[in-house]
Protein backbone atom coordinates (compact mmCIF):
# COMPACT_ATOMS: atom_id res chain seq x y z
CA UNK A 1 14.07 -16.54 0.50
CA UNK A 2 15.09 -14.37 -2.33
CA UNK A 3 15.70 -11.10 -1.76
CA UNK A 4 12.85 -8.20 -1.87
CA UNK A 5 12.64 -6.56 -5.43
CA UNK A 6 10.81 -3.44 -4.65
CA UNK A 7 12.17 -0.66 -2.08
CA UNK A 8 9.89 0.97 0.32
CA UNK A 9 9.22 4.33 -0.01
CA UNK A 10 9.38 6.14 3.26
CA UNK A 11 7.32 10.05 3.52
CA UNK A 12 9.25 12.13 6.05
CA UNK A 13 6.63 11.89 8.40
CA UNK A 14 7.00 7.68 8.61
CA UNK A 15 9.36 7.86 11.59
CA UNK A 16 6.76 9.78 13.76
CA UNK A 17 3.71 8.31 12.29
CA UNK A 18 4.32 5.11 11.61
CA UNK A 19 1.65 4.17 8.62
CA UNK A 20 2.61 2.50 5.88
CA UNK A 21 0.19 1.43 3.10
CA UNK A 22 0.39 -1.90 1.26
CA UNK A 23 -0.74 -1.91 -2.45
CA UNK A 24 -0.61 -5.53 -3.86
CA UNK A 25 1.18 -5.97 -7.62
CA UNK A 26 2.68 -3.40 -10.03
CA UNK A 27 2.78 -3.76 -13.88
CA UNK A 28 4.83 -3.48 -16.53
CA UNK A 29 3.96 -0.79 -19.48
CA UNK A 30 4.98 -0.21 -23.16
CA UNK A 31 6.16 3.27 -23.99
CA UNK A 32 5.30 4.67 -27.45
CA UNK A 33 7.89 3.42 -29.56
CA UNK A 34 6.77 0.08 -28.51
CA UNK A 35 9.44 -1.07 -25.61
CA UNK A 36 8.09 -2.87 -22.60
CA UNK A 37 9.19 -1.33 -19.79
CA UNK A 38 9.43 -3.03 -16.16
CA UNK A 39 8.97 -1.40 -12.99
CA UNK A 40 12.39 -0.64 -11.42
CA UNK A 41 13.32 -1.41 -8.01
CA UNK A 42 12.24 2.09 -6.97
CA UNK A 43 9.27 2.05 -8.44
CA UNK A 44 6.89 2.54 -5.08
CA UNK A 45 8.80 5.93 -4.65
CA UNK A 46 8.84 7.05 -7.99
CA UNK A 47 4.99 6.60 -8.11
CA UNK A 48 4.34 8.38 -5.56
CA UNK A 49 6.82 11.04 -6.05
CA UNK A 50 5.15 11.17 -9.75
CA UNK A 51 1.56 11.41 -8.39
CA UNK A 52 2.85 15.11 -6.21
CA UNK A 53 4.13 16.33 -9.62
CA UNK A 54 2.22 14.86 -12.34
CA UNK A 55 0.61 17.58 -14.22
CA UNK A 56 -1.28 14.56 -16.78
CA UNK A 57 -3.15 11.46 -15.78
CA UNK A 58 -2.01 10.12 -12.48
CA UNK A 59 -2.83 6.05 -12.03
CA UNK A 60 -6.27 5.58 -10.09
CA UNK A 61 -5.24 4.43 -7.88
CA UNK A 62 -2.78 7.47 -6.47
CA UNK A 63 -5.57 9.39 -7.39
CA UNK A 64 -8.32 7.75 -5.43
CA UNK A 65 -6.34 7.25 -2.55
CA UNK A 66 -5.35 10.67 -2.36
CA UNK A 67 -8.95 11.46 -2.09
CA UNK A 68 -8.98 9.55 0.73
CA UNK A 69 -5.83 10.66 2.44
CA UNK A 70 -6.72 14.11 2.07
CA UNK A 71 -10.38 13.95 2.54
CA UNK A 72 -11.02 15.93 -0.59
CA UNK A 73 -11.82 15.17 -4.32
CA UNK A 74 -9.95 18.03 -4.88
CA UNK A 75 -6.26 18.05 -3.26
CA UNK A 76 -3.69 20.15 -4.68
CA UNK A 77 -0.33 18.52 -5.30
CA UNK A 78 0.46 20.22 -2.19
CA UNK A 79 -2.20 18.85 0.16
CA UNK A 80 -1.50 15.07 -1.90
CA UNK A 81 2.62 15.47 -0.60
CA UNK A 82 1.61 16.32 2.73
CA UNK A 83 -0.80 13.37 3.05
CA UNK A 84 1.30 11.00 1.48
CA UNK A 85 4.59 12.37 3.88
CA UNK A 86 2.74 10.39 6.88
CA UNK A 87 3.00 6.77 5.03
CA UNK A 88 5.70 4.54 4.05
CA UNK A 89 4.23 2.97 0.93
CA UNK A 90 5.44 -0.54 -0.83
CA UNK A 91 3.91 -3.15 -3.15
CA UNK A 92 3.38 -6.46 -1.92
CA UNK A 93 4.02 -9.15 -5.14
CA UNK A 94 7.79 -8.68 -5.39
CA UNK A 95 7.85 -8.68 -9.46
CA UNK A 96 6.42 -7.35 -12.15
CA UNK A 97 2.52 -9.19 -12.63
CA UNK A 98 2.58 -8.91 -16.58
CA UNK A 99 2.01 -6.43 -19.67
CA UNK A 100 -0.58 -4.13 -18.04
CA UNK A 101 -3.07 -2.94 -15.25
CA UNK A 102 -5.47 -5.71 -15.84
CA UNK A 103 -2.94 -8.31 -15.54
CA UNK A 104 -3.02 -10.37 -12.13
CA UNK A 105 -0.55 -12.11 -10.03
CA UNK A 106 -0.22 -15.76 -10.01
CA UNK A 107 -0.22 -17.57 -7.04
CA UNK A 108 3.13 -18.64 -6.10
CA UNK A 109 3.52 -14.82 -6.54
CA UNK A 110 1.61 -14.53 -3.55
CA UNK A 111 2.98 -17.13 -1.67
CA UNK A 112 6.12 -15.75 -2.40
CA UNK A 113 5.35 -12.47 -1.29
CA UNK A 114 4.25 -13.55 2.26
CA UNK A 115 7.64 -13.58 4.21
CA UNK A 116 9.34 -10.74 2.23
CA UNK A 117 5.54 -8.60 3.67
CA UNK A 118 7.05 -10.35 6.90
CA UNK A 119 10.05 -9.19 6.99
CA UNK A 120 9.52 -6.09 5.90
CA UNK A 121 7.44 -5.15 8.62
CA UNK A 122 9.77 -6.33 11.30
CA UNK A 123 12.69 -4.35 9.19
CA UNK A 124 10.54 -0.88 9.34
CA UNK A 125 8.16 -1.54 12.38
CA UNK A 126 5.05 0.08 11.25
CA UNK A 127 2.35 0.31 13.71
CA UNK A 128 -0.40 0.35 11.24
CA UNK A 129 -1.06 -0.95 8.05
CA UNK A 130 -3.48 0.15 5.46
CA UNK A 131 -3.94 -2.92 2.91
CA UNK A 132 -5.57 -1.86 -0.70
CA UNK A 133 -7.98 -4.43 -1.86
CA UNK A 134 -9.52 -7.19 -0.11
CA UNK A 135 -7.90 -9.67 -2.51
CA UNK A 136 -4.62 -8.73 -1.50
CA UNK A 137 -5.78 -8.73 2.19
CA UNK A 138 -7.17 -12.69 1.51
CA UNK A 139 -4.32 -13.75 0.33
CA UNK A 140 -1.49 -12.43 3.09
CA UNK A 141 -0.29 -14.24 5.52
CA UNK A 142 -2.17 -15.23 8.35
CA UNK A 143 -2.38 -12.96 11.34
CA UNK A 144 -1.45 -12.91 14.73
CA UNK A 145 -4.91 -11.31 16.43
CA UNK A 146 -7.97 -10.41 15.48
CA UNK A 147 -9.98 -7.48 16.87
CA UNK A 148 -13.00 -6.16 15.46
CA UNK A 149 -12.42 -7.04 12.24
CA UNK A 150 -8.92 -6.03 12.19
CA UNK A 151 -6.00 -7.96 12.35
CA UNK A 152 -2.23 -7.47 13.61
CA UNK A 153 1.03 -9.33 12.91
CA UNK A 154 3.33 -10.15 15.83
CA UNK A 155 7.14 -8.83 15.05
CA UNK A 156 9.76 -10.59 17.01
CA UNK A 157 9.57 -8.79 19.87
CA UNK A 158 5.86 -9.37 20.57
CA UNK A 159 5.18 -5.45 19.56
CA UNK A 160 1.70 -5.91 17.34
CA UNK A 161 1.31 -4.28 13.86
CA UNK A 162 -2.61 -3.87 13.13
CA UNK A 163 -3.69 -3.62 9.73
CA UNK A 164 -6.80 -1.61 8.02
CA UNK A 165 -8.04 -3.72 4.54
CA UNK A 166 -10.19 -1.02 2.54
CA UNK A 167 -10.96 -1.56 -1.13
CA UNK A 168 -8.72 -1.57 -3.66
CA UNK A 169 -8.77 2.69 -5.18
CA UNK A 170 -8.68 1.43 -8.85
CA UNK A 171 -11.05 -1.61 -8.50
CA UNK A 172 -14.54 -0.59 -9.53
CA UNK A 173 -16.16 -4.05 -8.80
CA UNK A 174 -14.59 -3.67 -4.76
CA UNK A 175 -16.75 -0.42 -4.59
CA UNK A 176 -13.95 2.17 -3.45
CA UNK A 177 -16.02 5.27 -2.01
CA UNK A 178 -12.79 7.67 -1.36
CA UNK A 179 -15.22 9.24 1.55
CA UNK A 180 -16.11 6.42 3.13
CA UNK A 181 -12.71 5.11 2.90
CA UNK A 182 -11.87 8.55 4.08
CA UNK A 183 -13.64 7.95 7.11
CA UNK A 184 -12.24 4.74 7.80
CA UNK A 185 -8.73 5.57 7.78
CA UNK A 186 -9.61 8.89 9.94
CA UNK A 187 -10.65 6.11 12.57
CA UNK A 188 -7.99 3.73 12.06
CA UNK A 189 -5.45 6.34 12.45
CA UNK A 190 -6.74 7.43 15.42
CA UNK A 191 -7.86 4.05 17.21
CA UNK A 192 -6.07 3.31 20.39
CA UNK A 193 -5.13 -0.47 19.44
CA UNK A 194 -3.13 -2.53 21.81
CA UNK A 195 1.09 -2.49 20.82
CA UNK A 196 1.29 -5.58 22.60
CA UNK A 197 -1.14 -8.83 23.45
């Protein structure tokens, strides 16, 4: 196995909370004078860091999901940084999935992406996991346990790390309803879920 492209971004609230949130591909983008440019290593902090400051057009995605994180449609960059300081946040698909946001991985993509996911999660031991998009949850790896629709991976030393699919934020067709969504993470966050089986 390769090694992982993209570098977790950690909020400084990770170590005490535990949370990270999975979103599955990133893209690349051409800049006005026409280059194409690819998503750095990085790139899952500096999109999140550029979603707090951003005074244009955040991605959708950052944009629904801080709806959801902060329970408002409304957050100020404030309330967005402190909502996002709970989660670790990465990308799943390890490379770039093409020339823009409605380009889609290919499947060894997502084959490939399975053990880095794996050892990722034994490398930063969240507890939960909130997966973006039901695609991306269909594809992962297999899990350990199953619980009321919920399913955890077993790290090496049997502790179990349970993970939340919700739609994807910038998916229209997945029907992402930030309050609903909202609610579901609210309960997730909250649920006492076995560490071990």
């Amino acid at each position: 196995m390769k090694e992982p492209y993209f570098k977790p971004w950690k909020g400084k609230n990770y170590r005490a909370t535990k949370f990270l949130i999975l979103s599955e591909s990133a893209y690349s983008w051409p800049s006005e004078d026409g280059k194409v440019h690819t998503p750095r290593r990085s790139h899952p902090k500096d999109s999140v860091l550029w979603s707090f400051e951003a005074s244009g057009k955040v991605p959708q995605y950052f944009t629904r999901m801080s709806w959801a994180l902060c329970g408002t449609k409304t957050p100020t960059p404030r309330q967005r940084k402190e909502a996002w300081n709970d989660y670790a946040f990465t990308i799943f698909v390890q490379r770039s999935v093409g020339l823009s946001a409605a380009s889609k991985h290919t499947r060894k993509q997502f084959e490939d992406a399975g053990p880095h996911f794996l050892a990722l999660i034994e490398k930063i031991r969240p507890l939960k996991v909130i997966v973006t998009g039901k695609d991306l949850w269909n594809g992962m790896p297999d899990t350990a346990v199953t619980r009321r629709g919920r399913g955890a991976y077993r790290l090496s030393d049997g502790t179990l790390v349970w993970c939340l699919a919700v739609p994807h934020p910038a998916n229209r067709t997945e029907g992402f309803n930030w309050k609903r969504v909202s609610k579901s993470i609210l309960r997730f966050r909250s649920a006492k879920l076995p560490l071990r089986n």
